[in-house]
C-alpha atoms as a PDB file:
ATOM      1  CA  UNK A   1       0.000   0.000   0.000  1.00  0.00           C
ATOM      2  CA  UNK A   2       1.220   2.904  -1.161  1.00  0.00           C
ATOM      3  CA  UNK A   3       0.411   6.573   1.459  1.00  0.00           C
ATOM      4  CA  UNK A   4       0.525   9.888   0.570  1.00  0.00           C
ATOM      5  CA  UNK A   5       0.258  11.393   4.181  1.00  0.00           C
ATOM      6  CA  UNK A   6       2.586  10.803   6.879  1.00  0.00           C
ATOM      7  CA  UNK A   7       5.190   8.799   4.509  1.00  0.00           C
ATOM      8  CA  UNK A   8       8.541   7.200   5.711  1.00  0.00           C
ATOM      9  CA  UNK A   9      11.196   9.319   4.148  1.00  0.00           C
ATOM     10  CA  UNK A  10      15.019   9.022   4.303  1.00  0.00           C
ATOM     11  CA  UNK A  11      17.893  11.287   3.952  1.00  0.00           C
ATOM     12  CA  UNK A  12      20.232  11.204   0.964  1.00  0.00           C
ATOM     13  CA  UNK A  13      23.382  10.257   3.648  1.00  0.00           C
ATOM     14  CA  UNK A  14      20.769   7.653   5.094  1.00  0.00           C
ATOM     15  CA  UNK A  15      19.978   6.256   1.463  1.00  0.00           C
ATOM     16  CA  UNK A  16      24.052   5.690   0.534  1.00  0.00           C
ATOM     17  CA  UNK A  17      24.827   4.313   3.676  1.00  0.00           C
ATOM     18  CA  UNK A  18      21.864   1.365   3.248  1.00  0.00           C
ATOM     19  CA  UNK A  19      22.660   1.260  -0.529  1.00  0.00           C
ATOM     20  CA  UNK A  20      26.530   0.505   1.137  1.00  0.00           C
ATOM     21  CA  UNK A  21      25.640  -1.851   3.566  1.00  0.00           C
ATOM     22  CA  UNK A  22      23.549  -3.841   1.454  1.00  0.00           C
ATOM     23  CA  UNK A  23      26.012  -4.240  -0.957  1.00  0.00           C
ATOM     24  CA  UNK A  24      28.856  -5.085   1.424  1.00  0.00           C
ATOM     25  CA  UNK A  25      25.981  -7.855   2.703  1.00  0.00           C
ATOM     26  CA  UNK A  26      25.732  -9.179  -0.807  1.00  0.00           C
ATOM     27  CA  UNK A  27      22.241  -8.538  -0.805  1.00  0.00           C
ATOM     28  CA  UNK A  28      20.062  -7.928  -4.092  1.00  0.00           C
ATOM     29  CA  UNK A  29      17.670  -5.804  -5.709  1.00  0.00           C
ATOM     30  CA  UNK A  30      15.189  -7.371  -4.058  1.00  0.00           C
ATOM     31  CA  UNK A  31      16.247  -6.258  -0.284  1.00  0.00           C
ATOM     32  CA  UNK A  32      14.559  -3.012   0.882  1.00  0.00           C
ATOM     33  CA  UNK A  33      14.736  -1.608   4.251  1.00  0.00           C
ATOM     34  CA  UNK A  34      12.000  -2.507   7.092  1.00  0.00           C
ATOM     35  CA  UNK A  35      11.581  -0.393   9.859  1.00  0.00           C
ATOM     36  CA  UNK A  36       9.228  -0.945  13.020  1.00  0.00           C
ATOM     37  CA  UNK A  37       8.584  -0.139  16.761  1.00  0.00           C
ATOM     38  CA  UNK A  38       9.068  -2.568  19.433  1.00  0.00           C
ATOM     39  CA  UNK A  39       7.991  -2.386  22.989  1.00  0.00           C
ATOM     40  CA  UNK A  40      10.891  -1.387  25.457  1.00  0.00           C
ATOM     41  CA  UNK A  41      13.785   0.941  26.290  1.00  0.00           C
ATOM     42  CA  UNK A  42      14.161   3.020  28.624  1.00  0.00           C
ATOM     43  CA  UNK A  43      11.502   5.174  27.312  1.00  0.00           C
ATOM     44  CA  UNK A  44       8.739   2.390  26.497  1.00  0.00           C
ATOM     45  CA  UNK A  45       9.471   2.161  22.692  1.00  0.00           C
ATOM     46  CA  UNK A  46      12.421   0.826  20.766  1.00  0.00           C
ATOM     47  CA  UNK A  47      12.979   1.317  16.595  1.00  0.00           C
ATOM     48  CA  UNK A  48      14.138  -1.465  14.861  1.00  0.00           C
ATOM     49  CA  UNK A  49      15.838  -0.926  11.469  1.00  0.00           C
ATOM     50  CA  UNK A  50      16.698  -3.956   9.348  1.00  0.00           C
ATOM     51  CA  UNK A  51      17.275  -5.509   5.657  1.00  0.00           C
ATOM     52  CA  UNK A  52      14.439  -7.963   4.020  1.00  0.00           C
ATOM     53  CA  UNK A  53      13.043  -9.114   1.386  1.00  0.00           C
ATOM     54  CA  UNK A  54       9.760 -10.467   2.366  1.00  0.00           C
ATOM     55  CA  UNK A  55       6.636  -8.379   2.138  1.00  0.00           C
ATOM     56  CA  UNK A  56       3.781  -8.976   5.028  1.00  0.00           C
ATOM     57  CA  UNK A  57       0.457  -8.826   4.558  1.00  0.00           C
ATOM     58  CA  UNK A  58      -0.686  -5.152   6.078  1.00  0.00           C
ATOM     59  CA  UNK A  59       3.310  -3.710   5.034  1.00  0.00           C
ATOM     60  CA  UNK A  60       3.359   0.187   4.460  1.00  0.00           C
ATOM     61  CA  UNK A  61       5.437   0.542   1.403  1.00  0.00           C
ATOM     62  CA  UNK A  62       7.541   3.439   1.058  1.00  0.00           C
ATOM     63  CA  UNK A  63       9.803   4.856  -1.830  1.00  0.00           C
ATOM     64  CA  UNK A  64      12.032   8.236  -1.187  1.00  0.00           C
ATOM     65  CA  UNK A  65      15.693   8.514  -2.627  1.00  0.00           C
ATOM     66  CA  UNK A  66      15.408   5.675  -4.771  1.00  0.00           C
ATOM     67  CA  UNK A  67      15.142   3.435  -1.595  1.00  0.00           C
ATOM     68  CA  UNK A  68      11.949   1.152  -0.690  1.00  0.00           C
ATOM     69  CA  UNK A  69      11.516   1.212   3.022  1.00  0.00           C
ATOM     70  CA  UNK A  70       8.934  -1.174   4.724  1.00  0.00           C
ATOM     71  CA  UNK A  71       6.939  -0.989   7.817  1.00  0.00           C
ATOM     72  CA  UNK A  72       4.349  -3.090   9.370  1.00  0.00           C
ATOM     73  CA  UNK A  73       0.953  -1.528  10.241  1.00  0.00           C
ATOM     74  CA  UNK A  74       1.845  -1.323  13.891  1.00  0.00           C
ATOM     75  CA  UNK A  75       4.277   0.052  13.489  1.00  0.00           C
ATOM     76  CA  UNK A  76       3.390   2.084  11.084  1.00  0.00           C
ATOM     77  CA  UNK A  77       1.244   4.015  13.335  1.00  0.00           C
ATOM     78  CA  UNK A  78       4.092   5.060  15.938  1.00  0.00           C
ATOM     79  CA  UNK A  79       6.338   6.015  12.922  1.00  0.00           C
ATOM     80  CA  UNK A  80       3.982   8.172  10.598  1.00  0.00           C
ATOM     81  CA  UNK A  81       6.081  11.393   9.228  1.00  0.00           C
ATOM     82  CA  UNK A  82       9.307  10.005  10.234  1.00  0.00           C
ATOM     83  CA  UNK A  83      12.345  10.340   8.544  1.00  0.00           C
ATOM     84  CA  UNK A  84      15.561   8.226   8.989  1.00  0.00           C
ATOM     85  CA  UNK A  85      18.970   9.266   8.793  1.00  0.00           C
ATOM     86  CA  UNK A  86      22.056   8.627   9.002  1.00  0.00           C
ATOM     87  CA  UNK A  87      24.960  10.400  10.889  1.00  0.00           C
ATOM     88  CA  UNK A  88      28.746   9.790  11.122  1.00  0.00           C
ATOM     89  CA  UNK A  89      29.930  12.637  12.966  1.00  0.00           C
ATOM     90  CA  UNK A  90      31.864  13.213  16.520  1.00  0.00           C
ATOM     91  CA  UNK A  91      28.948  13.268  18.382  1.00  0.00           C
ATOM     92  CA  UNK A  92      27.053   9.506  17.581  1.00  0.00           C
ATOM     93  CA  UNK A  93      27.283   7.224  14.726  1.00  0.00           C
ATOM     94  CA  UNK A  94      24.855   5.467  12.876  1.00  0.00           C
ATOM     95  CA  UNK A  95      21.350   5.886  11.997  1.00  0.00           C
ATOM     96  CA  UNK A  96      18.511   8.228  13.284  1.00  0.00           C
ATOM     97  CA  UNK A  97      14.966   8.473  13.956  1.00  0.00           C
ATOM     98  CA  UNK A  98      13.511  11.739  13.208  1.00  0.00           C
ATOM     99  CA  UNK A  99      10.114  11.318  14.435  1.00  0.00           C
ATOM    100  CA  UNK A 100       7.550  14.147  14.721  1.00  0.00           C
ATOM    101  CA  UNK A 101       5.188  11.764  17.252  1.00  0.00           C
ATOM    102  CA  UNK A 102       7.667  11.226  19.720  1.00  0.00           C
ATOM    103  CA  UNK A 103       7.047  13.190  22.826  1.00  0.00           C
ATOM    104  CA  UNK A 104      10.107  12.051  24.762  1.00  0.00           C
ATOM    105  CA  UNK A 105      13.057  10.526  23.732  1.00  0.00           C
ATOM    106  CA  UNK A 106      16.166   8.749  25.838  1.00  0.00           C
ATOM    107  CA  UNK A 107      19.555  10.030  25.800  1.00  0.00           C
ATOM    108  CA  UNK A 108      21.170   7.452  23.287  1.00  0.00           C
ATOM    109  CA  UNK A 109      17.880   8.480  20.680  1.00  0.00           C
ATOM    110  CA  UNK A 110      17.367   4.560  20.742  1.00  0.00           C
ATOM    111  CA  UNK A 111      14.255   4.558  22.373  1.00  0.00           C
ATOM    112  CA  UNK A 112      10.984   7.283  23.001  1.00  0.00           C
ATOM    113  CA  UNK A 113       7.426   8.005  23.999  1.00  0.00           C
ATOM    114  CA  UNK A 114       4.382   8.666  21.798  1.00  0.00           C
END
């Protein structure tokens, strides 16, 4: 299902750097990025950021940068409007969660509130 409002987005840094991974994995064309929410953290929700290849049955399916992403319905709901990026600077490495829904987020950015 393809959604107008609220779509998954990624950065162009964010894009390259899962292009590069997936590549270094030996993964194909057929790989796309799945995000979701799982319950935890020091802050009651964890993100979860992953390579697949298998589509579920109520999967959000995102394109932005030339990248698919893929979320789950749950999911989907906690992570409306977010965008993920991808950092590799002095102060944290890896990638982000920009999400507008989050009320409260922990100090390492790994896990928030809705």
């Amino acid at each position: 299902m393809l959604t107008d409002t609220g779509n998954i987005t990624i950065t162009e840094n964010a894009a390259q750097k899962a292009k590069q991974l997936m590549s270094e994995a030996g993964l194909d064309s057929s790989h796309f990025i799945r995000v979701s929410v799982k319950g935890g953290g020091c802050s009651g929700l964890t993100y979860e950021l992953d390579f697949d290849n298998e589509m579920g049955e109520s999967d959000q399916v995102f394109e932005d940068m030339d990248t698919k992403i893929v979320c789950d319905l749950k999911s989907f709901l906690y992570l409306a409007g977010t965008k993920l990026d991808f950092s590799d600077g002095l102060n944290g490495k890896g990638f982000n969660f920009i999400n507008p829904n989050a009320t409260r987020s922990c100090g390492c950015g790994e896990s928030f509130a809705v």
